[in-house]
Protein backbone atom coordinates (compact mmCIF):
# COMPACT_ATOMS: atom_id res chain seq x y z
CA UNK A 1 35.07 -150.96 3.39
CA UNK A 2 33.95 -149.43 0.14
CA UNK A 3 32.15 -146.20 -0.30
CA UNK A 4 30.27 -144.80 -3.00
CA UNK A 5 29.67 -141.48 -4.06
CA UNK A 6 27.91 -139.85 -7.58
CA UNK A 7 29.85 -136.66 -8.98
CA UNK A 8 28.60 -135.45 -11.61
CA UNK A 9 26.69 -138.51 -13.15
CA UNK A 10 30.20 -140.43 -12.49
CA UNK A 11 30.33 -143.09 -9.13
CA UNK A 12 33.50 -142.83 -7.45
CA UNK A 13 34.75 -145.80 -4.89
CA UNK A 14 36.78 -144.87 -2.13
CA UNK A 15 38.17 -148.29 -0.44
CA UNK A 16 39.47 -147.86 2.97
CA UNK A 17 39.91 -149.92 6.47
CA UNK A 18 38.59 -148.67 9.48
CA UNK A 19 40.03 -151.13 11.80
CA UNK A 20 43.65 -150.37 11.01
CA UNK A 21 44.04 -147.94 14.00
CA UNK A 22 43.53 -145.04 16.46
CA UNK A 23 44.50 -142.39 13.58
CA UNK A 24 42.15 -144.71 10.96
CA UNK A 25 39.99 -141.71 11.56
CA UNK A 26 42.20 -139.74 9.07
CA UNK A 27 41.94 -141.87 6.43
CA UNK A 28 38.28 -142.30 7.05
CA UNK A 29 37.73 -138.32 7.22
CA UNK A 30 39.85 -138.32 4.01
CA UNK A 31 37.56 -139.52 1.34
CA UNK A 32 35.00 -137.18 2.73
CA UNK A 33 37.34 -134.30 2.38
CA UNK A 34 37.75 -135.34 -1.47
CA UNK A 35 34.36 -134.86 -1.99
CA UNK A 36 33.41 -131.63 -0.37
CA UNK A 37 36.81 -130.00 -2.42
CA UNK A 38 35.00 -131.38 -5.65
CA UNK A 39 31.84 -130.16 -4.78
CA UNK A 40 33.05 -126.44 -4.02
CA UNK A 41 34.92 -126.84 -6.94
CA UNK A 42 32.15 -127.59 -8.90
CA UNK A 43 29.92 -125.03 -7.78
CA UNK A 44 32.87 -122.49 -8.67
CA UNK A 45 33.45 -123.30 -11.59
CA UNK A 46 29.62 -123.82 -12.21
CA UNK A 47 28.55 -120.51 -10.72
CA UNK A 48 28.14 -116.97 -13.05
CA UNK A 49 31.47 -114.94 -12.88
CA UNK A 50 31.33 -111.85 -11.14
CA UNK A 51 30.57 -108.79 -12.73
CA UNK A 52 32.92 -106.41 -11.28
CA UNK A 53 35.24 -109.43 -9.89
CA UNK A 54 38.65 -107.29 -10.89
CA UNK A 55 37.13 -104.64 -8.84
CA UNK A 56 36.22 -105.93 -5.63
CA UNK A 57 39.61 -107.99 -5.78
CA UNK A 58 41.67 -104.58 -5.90
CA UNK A 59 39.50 -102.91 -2.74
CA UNK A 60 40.00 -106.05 -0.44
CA UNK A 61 44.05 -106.11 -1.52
CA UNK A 62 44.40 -102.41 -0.88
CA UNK A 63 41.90 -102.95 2.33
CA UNK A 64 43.83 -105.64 3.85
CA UNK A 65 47.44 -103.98 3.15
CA UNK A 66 46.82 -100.98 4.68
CA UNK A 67 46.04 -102.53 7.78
CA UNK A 68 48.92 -104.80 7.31
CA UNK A 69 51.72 -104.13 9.49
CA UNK A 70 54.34 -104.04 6.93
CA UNK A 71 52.05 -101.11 5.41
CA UNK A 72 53.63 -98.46 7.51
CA UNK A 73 50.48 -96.63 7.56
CA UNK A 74 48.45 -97.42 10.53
CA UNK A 75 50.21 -100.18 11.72
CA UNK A 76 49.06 -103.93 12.66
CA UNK A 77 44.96 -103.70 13.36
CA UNK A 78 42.69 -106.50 13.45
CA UNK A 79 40.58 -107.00 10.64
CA UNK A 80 37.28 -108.73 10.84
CA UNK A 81 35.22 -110.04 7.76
CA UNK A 82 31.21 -109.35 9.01
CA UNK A 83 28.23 -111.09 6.85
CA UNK A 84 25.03 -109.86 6.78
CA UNK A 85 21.68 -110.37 5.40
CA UNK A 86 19.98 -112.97 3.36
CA UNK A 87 21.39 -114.40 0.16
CA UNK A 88 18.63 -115.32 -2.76
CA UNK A 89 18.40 -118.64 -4.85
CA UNK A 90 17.68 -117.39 -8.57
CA UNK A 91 15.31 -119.57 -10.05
CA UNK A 92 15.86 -118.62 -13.71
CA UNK A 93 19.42 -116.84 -15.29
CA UNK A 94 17.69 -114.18 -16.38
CA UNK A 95 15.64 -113.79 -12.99
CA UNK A 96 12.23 -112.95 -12.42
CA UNK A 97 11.40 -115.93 -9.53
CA UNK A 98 14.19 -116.56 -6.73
CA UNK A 99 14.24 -117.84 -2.96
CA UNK A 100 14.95 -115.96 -0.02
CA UNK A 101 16.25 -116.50 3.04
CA UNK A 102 14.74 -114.59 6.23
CA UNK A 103 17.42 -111.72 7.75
CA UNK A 104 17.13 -107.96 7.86
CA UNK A 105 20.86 -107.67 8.37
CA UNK A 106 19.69 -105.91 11.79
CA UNK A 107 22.32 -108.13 13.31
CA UNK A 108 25.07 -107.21 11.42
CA UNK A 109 24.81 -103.95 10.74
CA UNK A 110 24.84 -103.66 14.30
CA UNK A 111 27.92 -105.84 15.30
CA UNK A 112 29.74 -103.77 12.31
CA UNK A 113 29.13 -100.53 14.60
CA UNK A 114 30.58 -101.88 17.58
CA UNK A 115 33.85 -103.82 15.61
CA UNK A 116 34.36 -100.29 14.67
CA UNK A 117 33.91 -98.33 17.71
CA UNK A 118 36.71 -101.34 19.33
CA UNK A 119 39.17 -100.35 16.44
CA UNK A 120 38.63 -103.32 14.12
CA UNK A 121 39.04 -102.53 10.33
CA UNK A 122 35.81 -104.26 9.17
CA UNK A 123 34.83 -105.97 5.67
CA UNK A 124 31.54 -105.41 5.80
CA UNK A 125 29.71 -107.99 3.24
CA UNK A 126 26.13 -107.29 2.99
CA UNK A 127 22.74 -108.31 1.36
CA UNK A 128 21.78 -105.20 -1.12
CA UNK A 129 19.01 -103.24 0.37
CA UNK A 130 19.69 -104.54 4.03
CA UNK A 131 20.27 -102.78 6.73
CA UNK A 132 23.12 -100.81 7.08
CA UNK A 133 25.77 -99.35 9.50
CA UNK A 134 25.42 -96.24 11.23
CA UNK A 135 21.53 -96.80 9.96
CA UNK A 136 19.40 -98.86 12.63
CA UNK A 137 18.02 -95.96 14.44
CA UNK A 138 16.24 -94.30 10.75
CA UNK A 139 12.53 -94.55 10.28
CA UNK A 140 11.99 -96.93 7.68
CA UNK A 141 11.93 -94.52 4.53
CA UNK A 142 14.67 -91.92 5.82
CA UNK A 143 15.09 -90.65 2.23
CA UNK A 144 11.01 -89.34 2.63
CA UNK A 145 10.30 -89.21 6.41
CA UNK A 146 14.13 -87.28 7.13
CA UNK A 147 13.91 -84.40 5.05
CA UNK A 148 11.89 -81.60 4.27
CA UNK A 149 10.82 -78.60 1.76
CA UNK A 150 11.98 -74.90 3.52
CA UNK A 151 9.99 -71.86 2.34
CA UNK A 152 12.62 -71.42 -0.54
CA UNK A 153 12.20 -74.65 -1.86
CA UNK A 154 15.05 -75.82 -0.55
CA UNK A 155 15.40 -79.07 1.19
CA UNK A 156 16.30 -79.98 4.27
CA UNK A 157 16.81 -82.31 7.32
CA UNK A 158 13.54 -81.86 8.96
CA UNK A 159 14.32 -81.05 13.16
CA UNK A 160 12.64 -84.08 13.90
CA UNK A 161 15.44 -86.45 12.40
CA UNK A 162 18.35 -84.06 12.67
CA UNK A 163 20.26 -85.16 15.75
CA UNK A 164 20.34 -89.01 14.24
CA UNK A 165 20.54 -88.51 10.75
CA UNK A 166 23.89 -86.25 11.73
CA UNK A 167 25.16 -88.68 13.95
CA UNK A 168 24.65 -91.68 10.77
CA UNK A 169 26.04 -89.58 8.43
CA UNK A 170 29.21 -88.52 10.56
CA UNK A 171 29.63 -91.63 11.73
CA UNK A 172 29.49 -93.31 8.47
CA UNK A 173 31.82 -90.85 6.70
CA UNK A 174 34.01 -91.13 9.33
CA UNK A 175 34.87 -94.81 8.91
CA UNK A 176 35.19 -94.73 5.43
CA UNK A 177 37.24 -91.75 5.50
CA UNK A 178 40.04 -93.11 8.00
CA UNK A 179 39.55 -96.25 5.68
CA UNK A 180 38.23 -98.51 8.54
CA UNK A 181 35.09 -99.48 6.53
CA UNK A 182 35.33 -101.43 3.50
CA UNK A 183 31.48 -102.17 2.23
CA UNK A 184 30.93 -105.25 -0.38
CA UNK A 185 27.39 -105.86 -1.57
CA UNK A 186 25.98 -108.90 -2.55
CA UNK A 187 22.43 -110.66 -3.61
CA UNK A 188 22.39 -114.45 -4.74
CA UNK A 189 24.08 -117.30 -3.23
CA UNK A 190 26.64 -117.16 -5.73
CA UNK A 191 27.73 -113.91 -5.49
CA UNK A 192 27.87 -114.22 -1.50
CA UNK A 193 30.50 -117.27 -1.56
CA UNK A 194 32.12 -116.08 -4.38
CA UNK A 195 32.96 -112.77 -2.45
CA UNK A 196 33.62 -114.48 0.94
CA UNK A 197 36.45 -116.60 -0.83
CA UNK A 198 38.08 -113.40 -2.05
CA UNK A 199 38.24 -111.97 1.09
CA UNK A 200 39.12 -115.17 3.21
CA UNK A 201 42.27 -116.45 1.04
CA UNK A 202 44.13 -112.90 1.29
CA UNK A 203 43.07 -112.78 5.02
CA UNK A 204 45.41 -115.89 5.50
CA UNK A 205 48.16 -113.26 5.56
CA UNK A 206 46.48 -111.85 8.87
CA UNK A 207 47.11 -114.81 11.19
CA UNK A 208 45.09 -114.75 14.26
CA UNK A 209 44.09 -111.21 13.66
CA UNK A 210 41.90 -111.85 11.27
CA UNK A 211 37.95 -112.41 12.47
CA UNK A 212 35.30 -113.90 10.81
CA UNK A 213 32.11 -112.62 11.90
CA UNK A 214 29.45 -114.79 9.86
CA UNK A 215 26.45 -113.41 10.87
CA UNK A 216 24.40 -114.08 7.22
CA UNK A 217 21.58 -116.57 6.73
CA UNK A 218 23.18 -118.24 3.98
CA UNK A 219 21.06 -120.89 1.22
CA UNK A 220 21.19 -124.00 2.45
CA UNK A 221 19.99 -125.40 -1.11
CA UNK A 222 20.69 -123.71 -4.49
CA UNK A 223 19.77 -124.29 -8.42
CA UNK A 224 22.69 -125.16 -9.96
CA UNK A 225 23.41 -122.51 -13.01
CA UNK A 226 24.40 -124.72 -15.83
CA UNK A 227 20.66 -126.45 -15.47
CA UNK A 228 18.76 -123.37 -14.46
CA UNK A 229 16.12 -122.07 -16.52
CA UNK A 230 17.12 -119.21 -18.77
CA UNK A 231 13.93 -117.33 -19.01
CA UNK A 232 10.88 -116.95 -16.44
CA UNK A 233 9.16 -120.21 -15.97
CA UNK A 234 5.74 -120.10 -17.67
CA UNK A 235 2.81 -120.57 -14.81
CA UNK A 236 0.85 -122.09 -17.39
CA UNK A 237 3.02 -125.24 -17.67
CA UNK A 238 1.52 -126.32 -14.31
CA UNK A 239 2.55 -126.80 -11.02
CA UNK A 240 6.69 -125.99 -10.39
CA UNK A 241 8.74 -129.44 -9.97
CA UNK A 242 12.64 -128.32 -9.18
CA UNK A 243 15.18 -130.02 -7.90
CA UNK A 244 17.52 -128.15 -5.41
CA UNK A 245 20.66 -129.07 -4.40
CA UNK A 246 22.82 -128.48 -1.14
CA UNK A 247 24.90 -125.66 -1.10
CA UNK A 248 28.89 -126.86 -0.17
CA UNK A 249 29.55 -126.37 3.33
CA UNK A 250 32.24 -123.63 2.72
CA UNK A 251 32.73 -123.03 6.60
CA UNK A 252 35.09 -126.19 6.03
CA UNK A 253 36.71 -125.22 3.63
CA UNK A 254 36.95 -121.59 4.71
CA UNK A 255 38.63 -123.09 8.50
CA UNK A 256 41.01 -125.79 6.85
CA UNK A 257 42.06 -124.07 3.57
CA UNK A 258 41.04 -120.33 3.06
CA UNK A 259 41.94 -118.23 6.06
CA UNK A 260 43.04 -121.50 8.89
CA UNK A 261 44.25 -118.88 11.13
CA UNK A 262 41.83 -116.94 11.79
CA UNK A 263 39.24 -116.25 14.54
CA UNK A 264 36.02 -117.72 13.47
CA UNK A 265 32.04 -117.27 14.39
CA UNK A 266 29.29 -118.49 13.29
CA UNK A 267 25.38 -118.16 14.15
CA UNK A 268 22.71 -120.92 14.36
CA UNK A 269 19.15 -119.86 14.16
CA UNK A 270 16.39 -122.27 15.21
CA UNK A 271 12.55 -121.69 15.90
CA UNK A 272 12.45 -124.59 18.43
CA UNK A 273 14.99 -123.66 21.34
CA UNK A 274 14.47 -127.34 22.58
CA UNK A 275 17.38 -127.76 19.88
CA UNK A 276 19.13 -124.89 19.97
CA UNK A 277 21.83 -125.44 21.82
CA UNK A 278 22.21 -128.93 20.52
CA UNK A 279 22.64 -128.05 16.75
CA UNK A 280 25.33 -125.11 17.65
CA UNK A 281 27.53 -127.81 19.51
CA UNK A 282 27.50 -130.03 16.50
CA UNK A 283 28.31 -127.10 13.64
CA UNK A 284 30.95 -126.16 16.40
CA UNK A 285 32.39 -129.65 16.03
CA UNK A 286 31.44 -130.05 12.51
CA UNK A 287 33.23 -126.76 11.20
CA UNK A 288 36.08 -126.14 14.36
CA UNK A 289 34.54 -122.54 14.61
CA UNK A 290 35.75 -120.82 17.80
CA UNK A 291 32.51 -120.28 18.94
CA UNK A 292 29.00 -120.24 17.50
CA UNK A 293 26.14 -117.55 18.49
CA UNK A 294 22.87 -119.29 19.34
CA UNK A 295 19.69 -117.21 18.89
CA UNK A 296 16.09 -118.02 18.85
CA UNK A 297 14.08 -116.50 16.63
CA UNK A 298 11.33 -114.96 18.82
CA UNK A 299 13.86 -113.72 21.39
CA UNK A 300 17.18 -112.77 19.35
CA UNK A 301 17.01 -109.54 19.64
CA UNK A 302 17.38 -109.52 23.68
CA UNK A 303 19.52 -112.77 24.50
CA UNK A 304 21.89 -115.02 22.91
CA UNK A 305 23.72 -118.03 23.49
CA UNK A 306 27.37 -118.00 22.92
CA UNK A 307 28.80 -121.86 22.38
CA UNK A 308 32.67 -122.46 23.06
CA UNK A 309 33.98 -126.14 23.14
CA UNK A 310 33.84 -125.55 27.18
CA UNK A 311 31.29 -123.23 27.49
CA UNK A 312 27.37 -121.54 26.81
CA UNK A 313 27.71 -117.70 27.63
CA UNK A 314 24.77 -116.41 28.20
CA UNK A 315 24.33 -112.87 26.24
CA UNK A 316 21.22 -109.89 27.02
CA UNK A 317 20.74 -106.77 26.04
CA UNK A 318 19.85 -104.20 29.43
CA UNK A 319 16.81 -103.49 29.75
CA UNK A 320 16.72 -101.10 31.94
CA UNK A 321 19.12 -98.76 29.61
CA UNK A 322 17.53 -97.04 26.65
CA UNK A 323 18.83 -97.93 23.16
CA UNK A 324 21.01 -100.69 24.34
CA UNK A 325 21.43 -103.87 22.46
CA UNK A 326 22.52 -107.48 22.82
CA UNK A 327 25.29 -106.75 19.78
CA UNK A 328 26.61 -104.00 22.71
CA UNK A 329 27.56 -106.89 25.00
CA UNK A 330 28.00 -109.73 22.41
CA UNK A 331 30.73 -107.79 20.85
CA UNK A 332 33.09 -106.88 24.15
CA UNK A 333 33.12 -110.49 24.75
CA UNK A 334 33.79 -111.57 20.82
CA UNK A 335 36.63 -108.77 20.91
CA UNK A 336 38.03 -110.21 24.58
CA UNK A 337 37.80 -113.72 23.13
CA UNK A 338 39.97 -112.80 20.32
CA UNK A 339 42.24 -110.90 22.53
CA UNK A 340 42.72 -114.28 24.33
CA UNK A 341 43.19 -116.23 21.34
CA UNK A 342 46.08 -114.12 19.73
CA UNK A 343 48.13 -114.11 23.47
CA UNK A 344 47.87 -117.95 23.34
CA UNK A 345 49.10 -117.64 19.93
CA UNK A 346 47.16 -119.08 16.88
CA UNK A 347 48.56 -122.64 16.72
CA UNK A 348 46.98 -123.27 20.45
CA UNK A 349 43.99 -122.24 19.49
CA UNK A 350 43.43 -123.27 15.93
């Protein structure tokens, strides 16, 4: 059997049998393997570098040792990698035009609380101008609607907002201080993978207790940068004809190669919950997560769906107690699951 597949203007011919055996499979999987690594590659190597790259390599090193157990500091903790937000598609280098993908980071920001509050150190990789830790319960303009002029012309947290915008504030300070909180920002699709691999390959040294918590709605499609446009695209040239082009499934890559170890979730979001349930069993299969978070749009904030190879969890928020949220009960079992996984010992459940 011959297959053919275009990289890069070039056709490439894998030849294989897939009658040889039981473990033909392999070989049949192999070829397919092949071309996702070039296609990552590609986009790598394709993509803009990071600006600050040196930078945000040195926090996640000095992040991830000091939570190390050979760091003699705090000892062994778990660490757990949380995405959040939207990432953008730039439609031109210089970028004026771009495509968005739906997410507040409500979910997130939320989940990062509660990682924190069970003694997780938490990499906290976020959507710039998201929502943010510590930050949920804040009318929408806190900077405005939180403070206030005094009679001296002094300003103020208005009495209103004091009791929450001290608890953010401690809160916030709090994990940073004790160096629990490590806080990455990101916008486009590029800078979101490019991030996640420099915080998954260094998390291989964390085994089992490593997490990743991949709660961002990630571009499924993407303008590659070597034929994007450089300036804004001119209106006047009539109506927009682009080509976009599937982003590489990096949840492969990121369970076989990055971080293997590694507890991993992801999240499907669908509109029609008469397929729900179906598309998280095949990305659970697809990408070998651990388990996969189900949620439908209209009702995600009060129930979701947790898929395990053997199991659908069912998920709600209480209603009947004030300020609770399904991220309150979604985490305990997340946290118990992992607890589970690391007694079994990484190799069982990998």
């Amino acid at each position: 059997m011959v297959n053919r597949f275009m990289f890069r203007g070039i056709e490439i011919q894998f030849r294989f049998d897939v009658t040889l055996s039981m473990d033909s499979t392999n070989e049949i999987e192999a070829p397919q393997d092949m071309l996702l690594d070039m296609e990552i590659t590609s986009f790598f190597d394709s993509a803009p570098p990071l600006k600050d790259g040196i930078d945000i390599d040195r926090k996640i090193t000095e992040f991830i040792e000091r939570h190390s157990p050979l760091s003699g500091n705090l000892g062994e903790r778990r660490i757990v990698c949380v995405t959040s937000g939207g990432t953008t598609v730039p439609l031109e280098r210089r970028c004026v035009r771009f495509i968005d993908n739906f997410s507040s980071g409500h979910r997130g920001a939320a989940s990062t609380e509660y990682f924190l509050k069970a003694g997780y150190g938490v990499i906290f990789l976020y959507r710039r101008g998201s929502c943010q830790p510590y930050c949920r319960f804040l009318p929408d303009d806190p900077f405005l609607e939180c403070f206030e002029f005094t009679q001296e012309s002094n300003v103020q947290v208005s009495e209103s907002h004091f009791e929450v915008v001290k608890k953010a504030i401690s809160n916030h300070h709090a994990a940073i201080a004790e160096g629990m909180l490590l806080k990455l920002p990101y916008t486009t699709i590029f800078e979101y993978l490019q991030i996640l691999h420099k915080i998954a390959v260094p998390m291989r040294t964390l085994g089992g207790q490593g997490m990743f918590y991949l709660a961002a709605a990630v571009s499924d499609f993407y303008v590659p940068w070597n034929s994007m446009a450089e300036h804004k695209i001119q209106s006047a040239s009539g109506p927009l004809d682009m080509r976009l082009v599937q982003v590489p499934k990096m949840l492969s890559m990121l369970r076989k190669i990055w971080a293997p170890l590694a507890f991993c979730i992801s999240f499907k979001l669908e509109t029609d919950s008469n397929i729900l349930l179906q598309k998280a069993d095949m990305a659970l299969q697809k990408y070998k997560m651990h388990a996969v978070v189900a949620n439908e749009l209209s009702t995600r904030k009060d129930e979701v769906v947790v898929v395990t190879s053997n199991e659908r969890i069912s998920v709600k928020r209480d209603k009947a107690v004030a300020g609770d949220d399904v991220e309150n009960h979604l985490i305990k079992l997340l946290v118990d699951r992992h607890s589970l996984y690391i007694k079994a010992g990484p190799d069982h459940g990998a």
